[in-house]
N, C-alpha and C. Protein backbone atom coordinates (compact mmCIF):
# COMPACT_ATOMS: atom_id res chain seq x y z
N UNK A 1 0.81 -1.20 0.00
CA UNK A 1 0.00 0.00 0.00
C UNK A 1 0.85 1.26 0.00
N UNK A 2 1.62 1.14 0.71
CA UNK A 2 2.87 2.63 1.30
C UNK A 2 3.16 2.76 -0.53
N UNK A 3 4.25 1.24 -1.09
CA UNK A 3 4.26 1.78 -2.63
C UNK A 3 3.77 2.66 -3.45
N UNK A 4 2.71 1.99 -3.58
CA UNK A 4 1.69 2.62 -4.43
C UNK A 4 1.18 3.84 -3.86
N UNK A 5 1.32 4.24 -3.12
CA UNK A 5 1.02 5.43 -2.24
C UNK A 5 2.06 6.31 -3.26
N UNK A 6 3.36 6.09 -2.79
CA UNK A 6 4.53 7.22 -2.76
C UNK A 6 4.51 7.13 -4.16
N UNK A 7 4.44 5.79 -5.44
CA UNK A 7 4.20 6.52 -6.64
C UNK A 7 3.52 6.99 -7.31
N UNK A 8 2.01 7.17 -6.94
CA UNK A 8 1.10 7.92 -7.33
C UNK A 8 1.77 9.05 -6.73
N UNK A 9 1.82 9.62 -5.44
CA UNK A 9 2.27 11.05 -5.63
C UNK A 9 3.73 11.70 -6.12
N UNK A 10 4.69 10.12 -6.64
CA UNK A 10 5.90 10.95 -7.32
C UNK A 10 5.34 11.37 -8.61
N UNK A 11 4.42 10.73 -9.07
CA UNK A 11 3.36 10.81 -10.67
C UNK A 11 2.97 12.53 -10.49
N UNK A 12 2.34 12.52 -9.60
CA UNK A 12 1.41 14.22 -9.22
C UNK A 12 2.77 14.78 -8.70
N UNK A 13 3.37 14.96 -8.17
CA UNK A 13 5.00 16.09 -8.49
C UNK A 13 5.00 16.38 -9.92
N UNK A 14 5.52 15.13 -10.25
CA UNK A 14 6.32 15.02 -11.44
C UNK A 14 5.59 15.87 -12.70
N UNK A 15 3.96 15.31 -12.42
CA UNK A 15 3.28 16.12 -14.02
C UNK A 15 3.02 17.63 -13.54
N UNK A 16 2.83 17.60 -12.25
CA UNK A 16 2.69 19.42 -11.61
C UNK A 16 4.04 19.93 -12.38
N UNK A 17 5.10 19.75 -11.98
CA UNK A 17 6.38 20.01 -12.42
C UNK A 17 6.32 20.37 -13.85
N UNK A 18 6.47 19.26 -14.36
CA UNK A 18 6.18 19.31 -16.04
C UNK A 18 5.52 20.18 -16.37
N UNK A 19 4.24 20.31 -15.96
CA UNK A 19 3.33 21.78 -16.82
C UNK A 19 3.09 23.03 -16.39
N UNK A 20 4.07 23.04 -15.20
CA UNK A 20 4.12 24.54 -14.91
C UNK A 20 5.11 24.96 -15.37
N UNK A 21 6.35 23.93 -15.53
CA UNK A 21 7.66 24.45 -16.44
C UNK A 21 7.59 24.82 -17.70
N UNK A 22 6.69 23.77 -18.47
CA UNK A 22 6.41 23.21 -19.42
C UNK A 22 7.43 22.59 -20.50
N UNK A 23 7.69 21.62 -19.51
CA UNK A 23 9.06 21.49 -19.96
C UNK A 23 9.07 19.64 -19.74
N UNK A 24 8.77 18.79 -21.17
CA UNK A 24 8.35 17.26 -21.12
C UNK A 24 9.93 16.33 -20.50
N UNK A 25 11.40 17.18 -20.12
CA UNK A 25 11.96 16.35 -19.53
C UNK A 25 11.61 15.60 -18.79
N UNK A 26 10.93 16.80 -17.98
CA UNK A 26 10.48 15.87 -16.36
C UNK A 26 9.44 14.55 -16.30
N UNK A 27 8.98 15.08 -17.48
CA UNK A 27 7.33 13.74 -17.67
C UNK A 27 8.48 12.53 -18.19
N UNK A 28 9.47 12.91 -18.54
CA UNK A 28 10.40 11.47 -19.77
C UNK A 28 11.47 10.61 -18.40
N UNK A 29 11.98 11.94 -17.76
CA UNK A 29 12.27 11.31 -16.12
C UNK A 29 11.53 10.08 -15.44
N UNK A 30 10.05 10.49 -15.36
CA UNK A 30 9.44 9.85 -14.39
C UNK A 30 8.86 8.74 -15.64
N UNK A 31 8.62 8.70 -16.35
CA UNK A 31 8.51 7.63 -17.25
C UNK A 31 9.52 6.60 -17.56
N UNK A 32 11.03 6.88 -17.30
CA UNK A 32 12.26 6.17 -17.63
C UNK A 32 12.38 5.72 -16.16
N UNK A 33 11.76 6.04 -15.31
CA UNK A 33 11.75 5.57 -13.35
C UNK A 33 10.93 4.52 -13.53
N UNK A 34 9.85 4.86 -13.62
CA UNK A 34 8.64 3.78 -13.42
C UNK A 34 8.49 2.87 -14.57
N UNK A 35 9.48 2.53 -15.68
CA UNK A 35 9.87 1.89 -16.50
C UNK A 35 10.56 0.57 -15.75
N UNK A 36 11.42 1.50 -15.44
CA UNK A 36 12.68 0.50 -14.53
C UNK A 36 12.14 -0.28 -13.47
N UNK A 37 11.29 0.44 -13.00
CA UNK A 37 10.51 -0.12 -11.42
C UNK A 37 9.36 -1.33 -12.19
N UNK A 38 8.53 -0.93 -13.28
CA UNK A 38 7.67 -2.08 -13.93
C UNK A 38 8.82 -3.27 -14.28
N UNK A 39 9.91 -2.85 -15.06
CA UNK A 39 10.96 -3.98 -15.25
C UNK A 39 11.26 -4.79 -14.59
N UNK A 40 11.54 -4.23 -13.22
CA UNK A 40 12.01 -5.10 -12.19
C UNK A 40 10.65 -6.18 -11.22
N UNK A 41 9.39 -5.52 -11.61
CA UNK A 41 8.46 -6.36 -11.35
C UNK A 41 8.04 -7.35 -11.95
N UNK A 42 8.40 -7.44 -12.89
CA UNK A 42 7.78 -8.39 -14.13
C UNK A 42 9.06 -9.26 -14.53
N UNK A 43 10.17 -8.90 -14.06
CA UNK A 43 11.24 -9.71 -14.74
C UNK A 43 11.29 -11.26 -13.72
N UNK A 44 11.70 -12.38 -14.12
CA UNK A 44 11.83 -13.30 -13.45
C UNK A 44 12.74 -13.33 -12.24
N UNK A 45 13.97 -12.41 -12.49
CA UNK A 45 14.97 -12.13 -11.67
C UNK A 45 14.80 -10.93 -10.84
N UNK A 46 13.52 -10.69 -10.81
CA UNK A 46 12.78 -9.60 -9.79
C UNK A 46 12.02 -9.92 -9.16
N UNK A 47 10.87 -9.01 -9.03
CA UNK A 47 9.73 -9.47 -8.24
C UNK A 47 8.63 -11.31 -8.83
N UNK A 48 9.22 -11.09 -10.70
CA UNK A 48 8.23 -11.93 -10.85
C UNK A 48 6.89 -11.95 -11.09
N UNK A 49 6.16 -10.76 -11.09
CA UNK A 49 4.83 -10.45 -10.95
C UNK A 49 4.07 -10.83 -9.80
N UNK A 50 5.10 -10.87 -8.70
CA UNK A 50 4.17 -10.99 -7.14
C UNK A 50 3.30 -9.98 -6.88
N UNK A 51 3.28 -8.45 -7.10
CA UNK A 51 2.97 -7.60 -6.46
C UNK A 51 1.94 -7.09 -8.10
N UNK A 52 0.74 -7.37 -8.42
CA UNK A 52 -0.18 -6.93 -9.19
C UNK A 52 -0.69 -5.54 -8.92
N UNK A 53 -0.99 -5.43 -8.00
CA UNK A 53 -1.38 -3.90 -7.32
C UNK A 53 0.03 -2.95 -8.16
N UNK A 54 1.12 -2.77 -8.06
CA UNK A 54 1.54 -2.54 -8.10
C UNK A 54 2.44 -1.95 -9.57
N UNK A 55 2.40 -3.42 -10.41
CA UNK A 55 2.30 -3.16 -11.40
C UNK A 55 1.12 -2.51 -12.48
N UNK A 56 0.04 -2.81 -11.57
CA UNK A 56 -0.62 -2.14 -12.44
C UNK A 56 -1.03 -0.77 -12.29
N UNK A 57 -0.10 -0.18 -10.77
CA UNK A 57 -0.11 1.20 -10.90
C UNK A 57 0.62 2.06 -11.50
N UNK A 58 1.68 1.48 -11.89
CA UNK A 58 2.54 2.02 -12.17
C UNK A 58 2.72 2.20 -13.93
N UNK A 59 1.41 0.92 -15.01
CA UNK A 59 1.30 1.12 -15.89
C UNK A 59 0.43 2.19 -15.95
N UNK A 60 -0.11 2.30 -15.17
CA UNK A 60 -1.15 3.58 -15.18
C UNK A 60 -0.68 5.28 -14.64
N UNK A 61 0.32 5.06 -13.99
CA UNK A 61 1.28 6.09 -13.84
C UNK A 61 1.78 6.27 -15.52
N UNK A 62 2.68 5.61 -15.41
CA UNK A 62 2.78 5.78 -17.05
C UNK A 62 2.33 6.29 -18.43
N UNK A 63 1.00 5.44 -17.92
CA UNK A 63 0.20 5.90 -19.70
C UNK A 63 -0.56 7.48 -19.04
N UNK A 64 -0.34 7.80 -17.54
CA UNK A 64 -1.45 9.28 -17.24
C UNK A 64 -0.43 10.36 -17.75
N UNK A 65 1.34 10.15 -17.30
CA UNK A 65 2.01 10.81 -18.06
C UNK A 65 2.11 11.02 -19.49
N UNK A 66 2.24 9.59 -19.76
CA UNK A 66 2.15 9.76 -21.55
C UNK A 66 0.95 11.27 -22.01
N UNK A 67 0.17 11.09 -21.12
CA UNK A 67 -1.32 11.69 -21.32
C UNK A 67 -0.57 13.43 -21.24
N UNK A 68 -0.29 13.36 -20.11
CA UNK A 68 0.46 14.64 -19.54
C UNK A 68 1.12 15.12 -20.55
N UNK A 69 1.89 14.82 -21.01
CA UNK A 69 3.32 15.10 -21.98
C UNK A 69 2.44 15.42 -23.56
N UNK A 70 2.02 14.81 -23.69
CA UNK A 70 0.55 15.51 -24.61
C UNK A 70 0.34 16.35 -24.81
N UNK A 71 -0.47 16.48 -23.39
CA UNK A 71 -0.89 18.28 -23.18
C UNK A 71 0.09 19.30 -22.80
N UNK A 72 1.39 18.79 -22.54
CA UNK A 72 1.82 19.88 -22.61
C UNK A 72 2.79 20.50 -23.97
N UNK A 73 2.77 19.22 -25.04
CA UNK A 73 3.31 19.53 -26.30
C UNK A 73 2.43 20.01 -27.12
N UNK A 74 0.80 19.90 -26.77
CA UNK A 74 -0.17 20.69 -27.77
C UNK A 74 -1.17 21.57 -27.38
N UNK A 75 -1.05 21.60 -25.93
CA UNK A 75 -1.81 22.70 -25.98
C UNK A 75 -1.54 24.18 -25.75
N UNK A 76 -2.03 24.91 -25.64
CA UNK A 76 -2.10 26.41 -26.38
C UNK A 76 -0.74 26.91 -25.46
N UNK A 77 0.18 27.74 -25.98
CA UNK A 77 1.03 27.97 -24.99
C UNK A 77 0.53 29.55 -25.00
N UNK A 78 0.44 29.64 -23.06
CA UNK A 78 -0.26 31.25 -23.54
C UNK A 78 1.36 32.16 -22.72
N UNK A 79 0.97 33.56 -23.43
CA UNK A 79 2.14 34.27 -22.88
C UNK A 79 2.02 34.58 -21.56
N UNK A 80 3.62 34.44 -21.14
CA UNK A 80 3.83 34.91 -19.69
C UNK A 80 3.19 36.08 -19.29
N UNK A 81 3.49 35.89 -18.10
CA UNK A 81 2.67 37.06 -17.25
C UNK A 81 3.89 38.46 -17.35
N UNK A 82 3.22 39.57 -17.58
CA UNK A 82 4.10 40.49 -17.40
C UNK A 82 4.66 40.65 -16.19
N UNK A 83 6.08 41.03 -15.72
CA UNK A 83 6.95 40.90 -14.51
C UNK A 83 6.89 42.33 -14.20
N UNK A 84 6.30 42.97 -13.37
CA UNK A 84 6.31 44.38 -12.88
C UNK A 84 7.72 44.86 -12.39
């Protein structure tokens, strides 16, 4: 439970981050993390697929970024705020 806890909210950092910067490193970061972390669940010489909860949060972390990184490559970029 704690898991899946802490990577759903490294997910919500990570895309906050991303679209206030607007800047898709950070979404490609946390996608190349939770890559590695699905890898190691699913590989035989890992977890194995013991932990289902888990993996399947983390595909869903994944594809919400994919989602993220989206919107922040197409939608409208509006101009900064003037700096007084």
């Amino acid at each position: 439970m704690w898991t899946i806890l802490i990577i759903v909210i490294g997910l919500a950092i990570g895309a906050v981050t991303m679209i206030r910067n607007r800047d898709i490193a950070y979404g490609l970061v946390i996608i190349w993390a939770y890559a590695g972390i699905l890898i190691k669940h699913m590989s035989e010489d890992g977890f194995a697929g013991q932990y289902s909860g888990i993996i399947t949060t983390v595909i869903a972390c994944i594809v919400l970024m994919g989602v993220a990184i989206g919107y922040v490559l197409f939608a409208k970029k509006q101009a900064p705020p003037i700096l007084k």
